[in-house]
PDB file of N, CA and C in Angstrom:
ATOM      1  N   UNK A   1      67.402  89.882  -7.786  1.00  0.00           N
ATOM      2  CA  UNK A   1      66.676  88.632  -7.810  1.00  0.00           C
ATOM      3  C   UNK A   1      66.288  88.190  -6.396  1.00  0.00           C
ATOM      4  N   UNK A   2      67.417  88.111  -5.165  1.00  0.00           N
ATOM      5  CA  UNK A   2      66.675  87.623  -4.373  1.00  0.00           C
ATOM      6  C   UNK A   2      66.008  88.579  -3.634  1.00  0.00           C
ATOM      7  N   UNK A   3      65.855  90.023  -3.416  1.00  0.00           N
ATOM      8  CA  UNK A   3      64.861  90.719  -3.569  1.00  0.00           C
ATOM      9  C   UNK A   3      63.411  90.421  -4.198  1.00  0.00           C
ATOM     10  N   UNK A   4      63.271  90.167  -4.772  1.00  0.00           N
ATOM     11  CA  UNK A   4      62.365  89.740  -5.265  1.00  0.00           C
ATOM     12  C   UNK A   4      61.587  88.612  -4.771  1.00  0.00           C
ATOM     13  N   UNK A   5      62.580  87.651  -4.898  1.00  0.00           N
ATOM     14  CA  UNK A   5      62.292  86.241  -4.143  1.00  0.00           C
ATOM     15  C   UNK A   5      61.410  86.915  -2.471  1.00  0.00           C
ATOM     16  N   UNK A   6      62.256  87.132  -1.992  1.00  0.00           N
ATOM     17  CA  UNK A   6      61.902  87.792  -0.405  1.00  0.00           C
ATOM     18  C   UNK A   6      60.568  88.306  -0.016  1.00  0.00           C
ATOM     19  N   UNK A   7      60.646  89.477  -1.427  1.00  0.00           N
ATOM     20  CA  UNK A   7      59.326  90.616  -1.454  1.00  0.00           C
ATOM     21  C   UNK A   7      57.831  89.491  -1.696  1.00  0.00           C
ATOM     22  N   UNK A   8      58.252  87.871  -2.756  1.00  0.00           N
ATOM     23  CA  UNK A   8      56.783  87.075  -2.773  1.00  0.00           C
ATOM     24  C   UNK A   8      56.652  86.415  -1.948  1.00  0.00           C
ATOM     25  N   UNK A   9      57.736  85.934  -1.416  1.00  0.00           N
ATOM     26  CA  UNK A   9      57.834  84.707  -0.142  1.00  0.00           C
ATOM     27  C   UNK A   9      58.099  84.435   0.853  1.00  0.00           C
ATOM     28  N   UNK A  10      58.480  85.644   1.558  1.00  0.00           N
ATOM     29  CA  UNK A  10      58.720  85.658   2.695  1.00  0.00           C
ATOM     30  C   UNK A  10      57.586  85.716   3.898  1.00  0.00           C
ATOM     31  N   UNK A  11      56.616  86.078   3.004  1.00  0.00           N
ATOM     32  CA  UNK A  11      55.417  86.224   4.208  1.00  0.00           C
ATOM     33  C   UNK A  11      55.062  84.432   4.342  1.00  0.00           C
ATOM     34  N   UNK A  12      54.556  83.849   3.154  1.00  0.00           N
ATOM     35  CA  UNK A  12      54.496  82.468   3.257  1.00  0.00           C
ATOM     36  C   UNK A  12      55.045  82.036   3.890  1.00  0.00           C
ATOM     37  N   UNK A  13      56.078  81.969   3.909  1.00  0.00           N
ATOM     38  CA  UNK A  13      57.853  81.458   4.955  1.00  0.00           C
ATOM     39  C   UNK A  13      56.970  81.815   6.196  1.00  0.00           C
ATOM     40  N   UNK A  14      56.817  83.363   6.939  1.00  0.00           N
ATOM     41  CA  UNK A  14      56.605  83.471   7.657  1.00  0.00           C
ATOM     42  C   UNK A  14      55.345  83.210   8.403  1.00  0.00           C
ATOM     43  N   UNK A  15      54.331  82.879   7.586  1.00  0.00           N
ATOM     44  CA  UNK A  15      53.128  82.219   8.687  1.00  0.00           C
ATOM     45  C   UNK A  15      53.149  80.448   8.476  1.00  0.00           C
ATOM     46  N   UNK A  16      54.367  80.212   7.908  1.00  0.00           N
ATOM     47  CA  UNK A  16      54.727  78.838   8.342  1.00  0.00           C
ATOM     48  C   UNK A  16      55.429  78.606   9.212  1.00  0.00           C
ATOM     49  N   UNK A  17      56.157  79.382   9.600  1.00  0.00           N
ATOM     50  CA  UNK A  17      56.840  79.333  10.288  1.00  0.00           C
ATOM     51  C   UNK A  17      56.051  79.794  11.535  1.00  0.00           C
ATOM     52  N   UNK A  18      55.278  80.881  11.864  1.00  0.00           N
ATOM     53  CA  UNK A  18      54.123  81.240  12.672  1.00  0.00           C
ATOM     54  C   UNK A  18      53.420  79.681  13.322  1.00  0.00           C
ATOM     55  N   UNK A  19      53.322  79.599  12.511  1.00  0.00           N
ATOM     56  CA  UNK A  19      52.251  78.009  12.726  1.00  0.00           C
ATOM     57  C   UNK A  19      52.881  76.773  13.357  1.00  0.00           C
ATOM     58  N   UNK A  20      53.745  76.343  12.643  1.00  0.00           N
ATOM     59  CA  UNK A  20      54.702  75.579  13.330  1.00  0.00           C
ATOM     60  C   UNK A  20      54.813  75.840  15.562  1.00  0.00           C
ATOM     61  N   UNK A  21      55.188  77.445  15.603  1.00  0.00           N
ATOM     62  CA  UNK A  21      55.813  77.864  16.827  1.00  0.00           C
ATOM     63  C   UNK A  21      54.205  78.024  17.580  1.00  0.00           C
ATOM     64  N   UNK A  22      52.706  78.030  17.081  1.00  0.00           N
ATOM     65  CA  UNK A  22      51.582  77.814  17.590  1.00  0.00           C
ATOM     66  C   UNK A  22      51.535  76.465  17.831  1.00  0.00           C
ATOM     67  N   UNK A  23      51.387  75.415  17.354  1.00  0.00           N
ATOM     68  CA  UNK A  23      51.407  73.804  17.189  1.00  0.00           C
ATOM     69  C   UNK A  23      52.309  73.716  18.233  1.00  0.00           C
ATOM     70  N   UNK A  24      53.980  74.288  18.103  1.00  0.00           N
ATOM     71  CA  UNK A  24      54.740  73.437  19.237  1.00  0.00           C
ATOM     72  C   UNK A  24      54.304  74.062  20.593  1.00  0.00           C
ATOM     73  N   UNK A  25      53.640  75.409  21.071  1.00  0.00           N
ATOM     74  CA  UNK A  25      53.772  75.965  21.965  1.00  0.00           C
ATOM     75  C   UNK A  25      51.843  75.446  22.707  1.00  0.00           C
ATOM     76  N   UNK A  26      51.159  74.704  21.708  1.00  0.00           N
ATOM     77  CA  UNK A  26      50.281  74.323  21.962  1.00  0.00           C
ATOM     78  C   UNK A  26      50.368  72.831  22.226  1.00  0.00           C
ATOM     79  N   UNK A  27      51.379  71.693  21.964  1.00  0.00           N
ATOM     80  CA  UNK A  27      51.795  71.079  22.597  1.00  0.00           C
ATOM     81  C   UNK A  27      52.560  70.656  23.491  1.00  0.00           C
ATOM     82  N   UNK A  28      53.814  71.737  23.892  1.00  0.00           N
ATOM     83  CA  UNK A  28      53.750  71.927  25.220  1.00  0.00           C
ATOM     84  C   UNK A  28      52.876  72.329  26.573  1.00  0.00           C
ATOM     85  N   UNK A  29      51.558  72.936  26.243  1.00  0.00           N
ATOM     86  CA  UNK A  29      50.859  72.958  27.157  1.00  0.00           C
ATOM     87  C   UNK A  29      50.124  71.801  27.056  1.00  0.00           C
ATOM     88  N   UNK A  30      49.762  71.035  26.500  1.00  0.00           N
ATOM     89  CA  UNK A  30      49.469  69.732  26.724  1.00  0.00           C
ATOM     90  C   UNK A  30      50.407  69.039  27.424  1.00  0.00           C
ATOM     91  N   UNK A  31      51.873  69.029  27.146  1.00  0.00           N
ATOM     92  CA  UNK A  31      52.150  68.235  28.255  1.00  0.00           C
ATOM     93  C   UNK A  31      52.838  68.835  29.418  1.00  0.00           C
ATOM     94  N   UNK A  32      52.762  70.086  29.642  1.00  0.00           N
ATOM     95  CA  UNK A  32      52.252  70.451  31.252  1.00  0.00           C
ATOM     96  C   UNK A  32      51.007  70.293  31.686  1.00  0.00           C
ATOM     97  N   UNK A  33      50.064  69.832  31.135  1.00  0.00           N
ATOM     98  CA  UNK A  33      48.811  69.774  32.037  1.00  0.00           C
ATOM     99  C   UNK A  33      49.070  68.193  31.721  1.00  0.00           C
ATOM    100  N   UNK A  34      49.604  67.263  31.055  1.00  0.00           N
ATOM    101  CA  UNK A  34      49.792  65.773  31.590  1.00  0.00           C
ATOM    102  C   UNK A  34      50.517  65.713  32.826  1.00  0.00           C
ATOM    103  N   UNK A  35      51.140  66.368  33.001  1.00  0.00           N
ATOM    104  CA  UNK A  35      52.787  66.197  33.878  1.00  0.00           C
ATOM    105  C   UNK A  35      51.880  66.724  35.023  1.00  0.00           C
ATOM    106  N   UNK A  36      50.946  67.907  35.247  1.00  0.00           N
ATOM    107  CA  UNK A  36      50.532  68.296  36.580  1.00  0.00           C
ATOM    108  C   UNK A  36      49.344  67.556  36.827  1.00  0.00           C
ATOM    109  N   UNK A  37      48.495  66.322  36.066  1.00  0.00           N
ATOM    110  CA  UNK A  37      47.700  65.452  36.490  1.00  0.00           C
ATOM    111  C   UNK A  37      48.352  64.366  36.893  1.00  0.00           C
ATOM    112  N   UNK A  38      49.723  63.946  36.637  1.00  0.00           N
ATOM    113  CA  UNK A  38      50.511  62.974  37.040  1.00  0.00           C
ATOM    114  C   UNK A  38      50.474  62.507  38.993  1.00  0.00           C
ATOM    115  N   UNK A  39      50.630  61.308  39.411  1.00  0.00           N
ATOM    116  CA  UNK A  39      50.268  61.326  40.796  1.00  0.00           C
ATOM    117  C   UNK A  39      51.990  59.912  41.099  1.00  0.00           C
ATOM    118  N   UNK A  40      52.253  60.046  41.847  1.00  0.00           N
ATOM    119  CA  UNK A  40      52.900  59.578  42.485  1.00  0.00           C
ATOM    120  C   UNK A  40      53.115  58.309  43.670  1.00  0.00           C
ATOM    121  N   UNK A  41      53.082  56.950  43.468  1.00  0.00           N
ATOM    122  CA  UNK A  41      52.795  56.478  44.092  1.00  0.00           C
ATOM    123  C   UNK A  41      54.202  55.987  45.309  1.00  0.00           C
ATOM    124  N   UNK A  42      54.409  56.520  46.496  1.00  0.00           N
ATOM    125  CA  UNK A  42      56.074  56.679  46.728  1.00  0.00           C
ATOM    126  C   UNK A  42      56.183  54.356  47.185  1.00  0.00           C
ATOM    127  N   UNK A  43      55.004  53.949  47.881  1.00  0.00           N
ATOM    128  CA  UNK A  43      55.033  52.766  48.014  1.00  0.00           C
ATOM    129  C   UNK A  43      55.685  51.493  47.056  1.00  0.00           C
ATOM    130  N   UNK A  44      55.186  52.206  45.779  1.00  0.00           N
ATOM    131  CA  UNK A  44      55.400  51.430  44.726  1.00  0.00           C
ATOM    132  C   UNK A  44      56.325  52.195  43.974  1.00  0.00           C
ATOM    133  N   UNK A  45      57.215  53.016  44.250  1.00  0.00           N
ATOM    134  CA  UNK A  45      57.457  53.864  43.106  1.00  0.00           C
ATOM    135  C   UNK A  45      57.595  53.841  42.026  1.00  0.00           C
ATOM    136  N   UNK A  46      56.050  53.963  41.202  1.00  0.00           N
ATOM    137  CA  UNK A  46      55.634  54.449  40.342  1.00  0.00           C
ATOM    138  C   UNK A  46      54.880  55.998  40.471  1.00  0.00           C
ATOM    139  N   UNK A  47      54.468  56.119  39.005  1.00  0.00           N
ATOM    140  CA  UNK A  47      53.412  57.684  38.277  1.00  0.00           C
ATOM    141  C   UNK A  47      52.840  56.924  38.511  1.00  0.00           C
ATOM    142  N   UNK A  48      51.473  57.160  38.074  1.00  0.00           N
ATOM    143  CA  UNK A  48      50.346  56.687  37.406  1.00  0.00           C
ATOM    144  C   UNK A  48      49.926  58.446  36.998  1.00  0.00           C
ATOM    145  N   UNK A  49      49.165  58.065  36.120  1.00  0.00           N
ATOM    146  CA  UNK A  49      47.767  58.860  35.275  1.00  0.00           C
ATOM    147  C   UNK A  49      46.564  58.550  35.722  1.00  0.00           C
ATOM    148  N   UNK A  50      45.461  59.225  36.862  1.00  0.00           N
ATOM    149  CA  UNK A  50      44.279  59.031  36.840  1.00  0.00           C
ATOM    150  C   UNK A  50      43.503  58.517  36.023  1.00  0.00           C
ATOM    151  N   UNK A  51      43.818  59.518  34.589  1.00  0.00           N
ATOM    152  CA  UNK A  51      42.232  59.437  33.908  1.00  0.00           C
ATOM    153  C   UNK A  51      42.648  58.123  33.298  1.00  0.00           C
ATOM    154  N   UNK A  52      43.679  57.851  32.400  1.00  0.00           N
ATOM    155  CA  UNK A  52      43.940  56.671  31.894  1.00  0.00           C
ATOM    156  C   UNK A  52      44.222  55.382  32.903  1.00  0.00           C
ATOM    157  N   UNK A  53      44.543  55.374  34.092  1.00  0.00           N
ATOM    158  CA  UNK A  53      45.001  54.390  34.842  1.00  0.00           C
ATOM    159  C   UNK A  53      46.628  53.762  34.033  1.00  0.00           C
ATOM    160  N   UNK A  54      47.324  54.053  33.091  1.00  0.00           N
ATOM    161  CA  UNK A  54      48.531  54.120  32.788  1.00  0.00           C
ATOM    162  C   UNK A  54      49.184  53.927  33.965  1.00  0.00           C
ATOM    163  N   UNK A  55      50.628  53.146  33.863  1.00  0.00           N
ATOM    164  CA  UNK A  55      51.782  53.810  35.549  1.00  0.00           C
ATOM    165  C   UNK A  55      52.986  52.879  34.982  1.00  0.00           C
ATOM    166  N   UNK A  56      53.628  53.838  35.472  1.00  0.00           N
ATOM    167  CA  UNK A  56      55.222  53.868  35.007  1.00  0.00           C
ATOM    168  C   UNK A  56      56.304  53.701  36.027  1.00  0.00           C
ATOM    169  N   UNK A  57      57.530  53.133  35.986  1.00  0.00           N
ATOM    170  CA  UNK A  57      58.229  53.308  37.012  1.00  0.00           C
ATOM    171  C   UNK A  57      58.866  55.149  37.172  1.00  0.00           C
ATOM    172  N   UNK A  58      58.725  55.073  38.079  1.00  0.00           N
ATOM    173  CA  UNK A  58      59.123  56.804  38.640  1.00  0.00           C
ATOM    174  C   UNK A  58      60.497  56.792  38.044  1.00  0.00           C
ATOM    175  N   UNK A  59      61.242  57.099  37.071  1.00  0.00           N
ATOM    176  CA  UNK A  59      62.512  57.145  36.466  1.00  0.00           C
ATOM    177  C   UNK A  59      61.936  58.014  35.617  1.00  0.00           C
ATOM    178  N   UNK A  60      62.749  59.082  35.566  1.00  0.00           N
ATOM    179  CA  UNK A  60      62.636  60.390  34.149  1.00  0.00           C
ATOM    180  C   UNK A  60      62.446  59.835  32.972  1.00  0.00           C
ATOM    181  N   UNK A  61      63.221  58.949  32.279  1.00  0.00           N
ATOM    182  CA  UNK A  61      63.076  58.411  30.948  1.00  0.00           C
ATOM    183  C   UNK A  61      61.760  58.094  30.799  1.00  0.00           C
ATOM    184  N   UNK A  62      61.039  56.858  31.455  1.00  0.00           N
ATOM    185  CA  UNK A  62      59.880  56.252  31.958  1.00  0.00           C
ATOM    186  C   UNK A  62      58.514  57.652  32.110  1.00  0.00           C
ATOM    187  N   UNK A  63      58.882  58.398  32.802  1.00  0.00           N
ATOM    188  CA  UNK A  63      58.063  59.371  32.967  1.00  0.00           C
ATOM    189  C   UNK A  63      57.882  60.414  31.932  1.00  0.00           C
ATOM    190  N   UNK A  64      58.898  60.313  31.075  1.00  0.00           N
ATOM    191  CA  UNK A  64      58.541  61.582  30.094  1.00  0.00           C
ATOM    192  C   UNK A  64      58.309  60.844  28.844  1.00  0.00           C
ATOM    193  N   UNK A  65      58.536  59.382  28.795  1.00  0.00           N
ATOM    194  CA  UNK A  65      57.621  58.424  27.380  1.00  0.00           C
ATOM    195  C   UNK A  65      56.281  58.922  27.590  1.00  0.00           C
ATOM    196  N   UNK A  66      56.163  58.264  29.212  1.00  0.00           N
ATOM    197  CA  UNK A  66      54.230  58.516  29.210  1.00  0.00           C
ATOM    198  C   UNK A  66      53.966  59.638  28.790  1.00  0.00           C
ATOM    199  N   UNK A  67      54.382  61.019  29.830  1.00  0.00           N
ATOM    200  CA  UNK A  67      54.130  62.522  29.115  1.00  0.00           C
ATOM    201  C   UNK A  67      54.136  62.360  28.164  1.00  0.00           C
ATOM    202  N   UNK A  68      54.964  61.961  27.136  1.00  0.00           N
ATOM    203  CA  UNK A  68      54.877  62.119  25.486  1.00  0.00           C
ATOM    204  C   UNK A  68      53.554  61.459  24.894  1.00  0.00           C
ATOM    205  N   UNK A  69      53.525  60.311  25.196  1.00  0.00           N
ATOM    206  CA  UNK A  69      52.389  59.214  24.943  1.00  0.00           C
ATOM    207  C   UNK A  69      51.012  60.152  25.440  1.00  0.00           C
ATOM    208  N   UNK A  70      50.903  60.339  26.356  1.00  0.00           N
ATOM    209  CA  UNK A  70      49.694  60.660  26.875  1.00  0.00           C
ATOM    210  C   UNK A  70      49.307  62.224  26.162  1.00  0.00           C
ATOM    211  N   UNK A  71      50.319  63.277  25.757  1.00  0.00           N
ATOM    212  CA  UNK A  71      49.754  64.568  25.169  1.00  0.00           C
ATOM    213  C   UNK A  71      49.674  63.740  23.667  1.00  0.00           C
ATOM    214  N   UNK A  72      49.962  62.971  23.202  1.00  0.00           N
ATOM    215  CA  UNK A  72      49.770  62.611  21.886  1.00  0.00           C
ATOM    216  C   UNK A  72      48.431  62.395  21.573  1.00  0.00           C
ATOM    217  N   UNK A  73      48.259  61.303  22.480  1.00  0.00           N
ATOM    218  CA  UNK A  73      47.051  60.688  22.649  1.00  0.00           C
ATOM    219  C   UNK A  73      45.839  62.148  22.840  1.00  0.00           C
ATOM    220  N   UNK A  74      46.263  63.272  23.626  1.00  0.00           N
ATOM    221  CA  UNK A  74      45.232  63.673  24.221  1.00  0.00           C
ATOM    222  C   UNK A  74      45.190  64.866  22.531  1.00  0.00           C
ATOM    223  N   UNK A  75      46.479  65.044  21.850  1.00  0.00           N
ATOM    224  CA  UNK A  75      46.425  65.821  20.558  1.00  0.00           C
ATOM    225  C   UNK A  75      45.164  65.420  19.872  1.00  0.00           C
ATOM    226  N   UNK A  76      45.670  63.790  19.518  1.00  0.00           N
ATOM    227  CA  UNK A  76      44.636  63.129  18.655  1.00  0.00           C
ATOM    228  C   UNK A  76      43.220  63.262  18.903  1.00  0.00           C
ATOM    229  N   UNK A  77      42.869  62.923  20.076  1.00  0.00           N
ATOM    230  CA  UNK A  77      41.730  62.885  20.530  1.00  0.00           C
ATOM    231  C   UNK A  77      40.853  64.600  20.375  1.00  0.00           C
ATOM    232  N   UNK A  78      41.740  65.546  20.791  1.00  0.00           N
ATOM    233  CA  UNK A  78      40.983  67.155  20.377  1.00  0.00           C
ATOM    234  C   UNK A  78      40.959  67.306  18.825  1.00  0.00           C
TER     235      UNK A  78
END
């Protein structure tokens, strides 16, 4: 039986699973290319984001909301 099971469904399984690891590996490059447009302001220490004018206090937590926020935003938008 689960032979069987395996032999109809495993391919399904497997280009879902395919897809999934495209999607996440295609939103990590979204947010390396947020993170390497990111700019630094040391005066104020804050980020900011050029294109959006966004800015954050320079603290990791703070900085990786925006990263998150900003590849979301840039998901939606493609």
């Amino acid at each position: 039986m689960a032979m069987i099971w395996f032999l109809f469904f495993s391919s399904k399984r497997e280009k879902e699973e395919l897809t999934r690891v495209e999607r996440e590996a295609a939103k990590t490059k979204l947010r390396i290319d947020v993170y390497h447009r990111l700019r630094y302001v040391e005066s104020d220490h804050v980020v900011f984001d050029p294109i959006t004018g966004r800015e954050v206090p320079a603290e990791r937590a703070c900085i990786n909301k925006l990263i998150e926020a900003l590849a979301d935003e840039s998901n939606n938008v493609s």
